[in-house]
C-alpha atoms as a PDB file:
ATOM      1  CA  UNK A   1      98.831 107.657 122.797  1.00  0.00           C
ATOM      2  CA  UNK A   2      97.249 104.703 124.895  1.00  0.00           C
ATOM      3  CA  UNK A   3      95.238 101.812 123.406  1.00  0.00           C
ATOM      4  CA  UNK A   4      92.440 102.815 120.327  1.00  0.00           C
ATOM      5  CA  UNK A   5      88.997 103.249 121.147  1.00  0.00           C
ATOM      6  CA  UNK A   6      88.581 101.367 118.060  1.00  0.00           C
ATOM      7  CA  UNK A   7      89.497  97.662 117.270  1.00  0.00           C
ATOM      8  CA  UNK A   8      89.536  96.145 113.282  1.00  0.00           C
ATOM      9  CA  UNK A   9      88.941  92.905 112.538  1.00  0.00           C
ATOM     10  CA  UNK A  10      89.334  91.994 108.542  1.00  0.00           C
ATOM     11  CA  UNK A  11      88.532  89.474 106.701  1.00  0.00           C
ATOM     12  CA  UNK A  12      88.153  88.395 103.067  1.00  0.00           C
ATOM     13  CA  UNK A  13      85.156  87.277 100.775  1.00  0.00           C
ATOM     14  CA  UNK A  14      86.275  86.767  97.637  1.00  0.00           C
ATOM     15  CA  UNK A  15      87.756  90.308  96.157  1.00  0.00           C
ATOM     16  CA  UNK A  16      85.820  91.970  98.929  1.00  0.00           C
ATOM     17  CA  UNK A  17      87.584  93.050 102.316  1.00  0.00           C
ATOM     18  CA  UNK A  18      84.993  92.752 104.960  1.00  0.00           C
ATOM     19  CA  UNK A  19      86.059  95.100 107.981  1.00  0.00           C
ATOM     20  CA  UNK A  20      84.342  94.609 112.016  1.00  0.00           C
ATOM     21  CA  UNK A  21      84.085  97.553 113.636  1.00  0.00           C
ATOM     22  CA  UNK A  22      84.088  97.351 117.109  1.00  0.00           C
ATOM     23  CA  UNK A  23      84.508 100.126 119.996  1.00  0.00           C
ATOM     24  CA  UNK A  24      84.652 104.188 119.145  1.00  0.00           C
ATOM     25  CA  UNK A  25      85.167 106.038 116.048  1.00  0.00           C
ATOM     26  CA  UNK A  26      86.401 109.318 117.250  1.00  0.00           C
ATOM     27  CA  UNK A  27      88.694 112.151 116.318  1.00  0.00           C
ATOM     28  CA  UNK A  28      92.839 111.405 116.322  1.00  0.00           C
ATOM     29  CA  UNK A  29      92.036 107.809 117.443  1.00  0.00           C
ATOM     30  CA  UNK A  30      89.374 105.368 115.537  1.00  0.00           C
ATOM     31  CA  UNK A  31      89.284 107.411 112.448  1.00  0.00           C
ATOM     32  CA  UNK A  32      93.164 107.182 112.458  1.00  0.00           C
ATOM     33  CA  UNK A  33      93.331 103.645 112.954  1.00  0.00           C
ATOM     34  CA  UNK A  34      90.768 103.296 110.142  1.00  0.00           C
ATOM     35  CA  UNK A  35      92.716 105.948 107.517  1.00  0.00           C
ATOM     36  CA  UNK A  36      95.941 103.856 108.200  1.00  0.00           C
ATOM     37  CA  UNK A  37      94.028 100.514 106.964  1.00  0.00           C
ATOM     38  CA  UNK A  38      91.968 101.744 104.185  1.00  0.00           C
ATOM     39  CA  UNK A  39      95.481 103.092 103.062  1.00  0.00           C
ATOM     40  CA  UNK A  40      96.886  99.439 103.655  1.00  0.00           C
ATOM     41  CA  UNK A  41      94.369  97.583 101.593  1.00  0.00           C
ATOM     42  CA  UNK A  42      94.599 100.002  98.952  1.00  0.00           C
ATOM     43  CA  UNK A  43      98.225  99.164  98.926  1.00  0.00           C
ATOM     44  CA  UNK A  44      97.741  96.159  98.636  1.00  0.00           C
ATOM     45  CA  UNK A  45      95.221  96.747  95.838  1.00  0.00           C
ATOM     46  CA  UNK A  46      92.024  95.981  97.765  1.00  0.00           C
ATOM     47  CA  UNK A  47      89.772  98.737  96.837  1.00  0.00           C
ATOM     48  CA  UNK A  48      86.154  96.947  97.560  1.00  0.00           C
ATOM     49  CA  UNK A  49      84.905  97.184 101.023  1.00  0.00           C
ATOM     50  CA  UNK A  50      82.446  96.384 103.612  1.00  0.00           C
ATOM     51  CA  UNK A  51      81.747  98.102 106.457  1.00  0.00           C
ATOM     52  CA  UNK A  52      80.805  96.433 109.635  1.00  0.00           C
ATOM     53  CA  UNK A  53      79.476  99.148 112.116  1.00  0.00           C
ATOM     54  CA  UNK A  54      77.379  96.853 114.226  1.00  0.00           C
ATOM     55  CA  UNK A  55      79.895  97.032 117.096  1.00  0.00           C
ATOM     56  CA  UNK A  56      80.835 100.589 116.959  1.00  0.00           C
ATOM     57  CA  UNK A  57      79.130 101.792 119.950  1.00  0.00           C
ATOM     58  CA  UNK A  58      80.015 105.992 119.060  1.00  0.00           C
ATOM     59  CA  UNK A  59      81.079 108.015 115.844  1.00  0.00           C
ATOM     60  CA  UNK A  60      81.726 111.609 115.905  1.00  0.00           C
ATOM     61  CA  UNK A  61      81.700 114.220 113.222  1.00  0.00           C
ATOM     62  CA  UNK A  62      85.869 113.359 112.131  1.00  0.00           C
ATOM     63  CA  UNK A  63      84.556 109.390 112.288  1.00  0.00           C
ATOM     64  CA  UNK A  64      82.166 110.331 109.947  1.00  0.00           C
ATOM     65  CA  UNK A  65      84.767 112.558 107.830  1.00  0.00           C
ATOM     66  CA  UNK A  66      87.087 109.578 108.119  1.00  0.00           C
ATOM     67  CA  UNK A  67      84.212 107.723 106.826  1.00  0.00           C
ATOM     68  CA  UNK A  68      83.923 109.962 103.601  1.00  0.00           C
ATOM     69  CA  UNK A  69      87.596 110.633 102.919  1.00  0.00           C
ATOM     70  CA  UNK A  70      88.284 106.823 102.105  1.00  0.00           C
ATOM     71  CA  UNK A  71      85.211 105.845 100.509  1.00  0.00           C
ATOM     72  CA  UNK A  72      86.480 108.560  98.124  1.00  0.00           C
ATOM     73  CA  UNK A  73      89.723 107.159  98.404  1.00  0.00           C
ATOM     74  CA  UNK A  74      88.488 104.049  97.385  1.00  0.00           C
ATOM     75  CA  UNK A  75      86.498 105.111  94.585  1.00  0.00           C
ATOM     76  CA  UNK A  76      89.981 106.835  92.567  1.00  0.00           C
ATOM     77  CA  UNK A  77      90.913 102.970  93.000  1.00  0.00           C
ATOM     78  CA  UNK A  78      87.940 101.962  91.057  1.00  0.00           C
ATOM     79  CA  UNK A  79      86.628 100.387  94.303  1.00  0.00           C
ATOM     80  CA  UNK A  80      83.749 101.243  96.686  1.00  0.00           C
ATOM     81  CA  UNK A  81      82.428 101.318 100.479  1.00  0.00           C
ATOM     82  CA  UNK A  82      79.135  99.689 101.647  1.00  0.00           C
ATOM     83  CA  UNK A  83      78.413 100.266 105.376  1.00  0.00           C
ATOM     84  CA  UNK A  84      76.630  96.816 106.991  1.00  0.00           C
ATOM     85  CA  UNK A  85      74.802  97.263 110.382  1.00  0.00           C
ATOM     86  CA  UNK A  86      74.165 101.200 110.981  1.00  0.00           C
ATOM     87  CA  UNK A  87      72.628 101.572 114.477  1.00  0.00           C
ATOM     88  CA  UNK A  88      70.192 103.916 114.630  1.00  0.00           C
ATOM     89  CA  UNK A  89      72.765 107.030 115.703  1.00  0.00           C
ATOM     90  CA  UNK A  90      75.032 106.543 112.903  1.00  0.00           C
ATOM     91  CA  UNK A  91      72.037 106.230 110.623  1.00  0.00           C
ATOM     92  CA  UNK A  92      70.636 109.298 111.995  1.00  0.00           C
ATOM     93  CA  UNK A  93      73.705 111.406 112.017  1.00  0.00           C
ATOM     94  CA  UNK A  94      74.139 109.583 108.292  1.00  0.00           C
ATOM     95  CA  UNK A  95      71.109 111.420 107.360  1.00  0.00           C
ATOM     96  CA  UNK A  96      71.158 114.436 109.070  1.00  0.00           C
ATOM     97  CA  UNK A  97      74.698 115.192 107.070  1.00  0.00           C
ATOM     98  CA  UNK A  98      72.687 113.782 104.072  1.00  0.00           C
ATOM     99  CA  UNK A  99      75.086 111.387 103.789  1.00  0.00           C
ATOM    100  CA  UNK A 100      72.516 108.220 103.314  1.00  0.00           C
ATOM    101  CA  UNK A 101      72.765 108.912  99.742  1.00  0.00           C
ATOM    102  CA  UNK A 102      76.597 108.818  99.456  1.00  0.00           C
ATOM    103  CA  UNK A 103      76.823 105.203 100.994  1.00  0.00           C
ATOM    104  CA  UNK A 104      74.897 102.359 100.516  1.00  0.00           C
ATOM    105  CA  UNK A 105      74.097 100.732 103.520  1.00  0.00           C
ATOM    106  CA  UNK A 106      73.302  96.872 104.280  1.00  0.00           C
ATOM    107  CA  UNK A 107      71.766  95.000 107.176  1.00  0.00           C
ATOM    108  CA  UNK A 108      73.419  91.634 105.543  1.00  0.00           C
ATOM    109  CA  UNK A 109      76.897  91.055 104.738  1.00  0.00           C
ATOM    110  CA  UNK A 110      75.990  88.300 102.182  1.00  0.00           C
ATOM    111  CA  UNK A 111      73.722  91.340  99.841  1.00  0.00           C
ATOM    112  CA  UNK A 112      76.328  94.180 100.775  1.00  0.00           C
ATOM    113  CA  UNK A 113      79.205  91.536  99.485  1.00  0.00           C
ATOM    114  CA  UNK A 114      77.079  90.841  96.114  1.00  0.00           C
ATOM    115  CA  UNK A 115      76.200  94.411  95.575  1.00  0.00           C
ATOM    116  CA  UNK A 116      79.515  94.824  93.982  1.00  0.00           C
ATOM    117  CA  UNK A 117      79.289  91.970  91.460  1.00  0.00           C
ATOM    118  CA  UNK A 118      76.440  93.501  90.615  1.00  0.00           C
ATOM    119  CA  UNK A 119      78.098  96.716  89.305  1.00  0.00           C
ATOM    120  CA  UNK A 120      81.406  95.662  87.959  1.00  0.00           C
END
C-alpha cells in the first residue's frame, strides 16, 4: 500500500481533539487511516471530537461508513463527533443517506468546540 489519499492533522482545544482533514476519504485507504486514529484517541481516552472536512476534496460511501462507525464508537465512550466545514458533496451525500440528523455539523470550530460544554 503506497502513500494515503488522506492526511490527519490533530490538535487539541481543551478536552476536545480537533482533527484536519485533508485529501480523500475512500474505501481501504482514508477511512482506514481515520478508524486507526479514532481508535488511538479513544485509547488514550479522548472521546470528544471535531471534524474538519474542509480539505477533504472526495468521500465515498465506506468514508461515510467510516464516518458512522466511530462516531458510534465514540458515543459507547461517552464522547461525540461534530463535523466542521461540509462542502456541499459531503453535505449532499450527508443528506441523501439521511445522515444530517445523526451528526451535527459546524461551519466554526470555535461553536462546534463549545457545543460539547454545552451538553455535558
Amino acid at each position: 500500500m503506497g502513500e494515503s489519499k488522506l492526511t490527519i492533522e490533530e490538535r487539541q482545544n481543551g478536552d476536545v481533539t480537533v482533527l484536519v482533514l485533508t485529501g480523500q476519504m475512500v474505501l481501504d485507504d482514508g477511512d482506514l487511516a481515520f478508524g486507526r486514529r479514532i481508535r488511538d484517541l479513544v485509547d488514550r481516552g479522548f472521546a470528544k471530537v471535531v471534524l474538519d472536512l474542509g480539505g477533504v476534496t472526495y468521500i465515498d460511501s465506506s468514508g461515510v461508513g467510516m464516518l458512522v462507525a466511530k462516531l458510534k464508537t465514540l458515543r459507547e465512550q461517552g464522547g461525540d463527533m461534530r463535523l466542521l466545514h461540509l462542502n456541499r458533496r459531503a453535505e449532499s451525500l450527508l443528506g441523501m443517506l439521511k445522515l444530517l440528523v445523526v451528526f451535527e455539523t459546524f461551519q466554526d470550530e470555535i461553536a462546534a468546540v463549545r457545543s460539547f460544554a454545552v451538553r455535558t
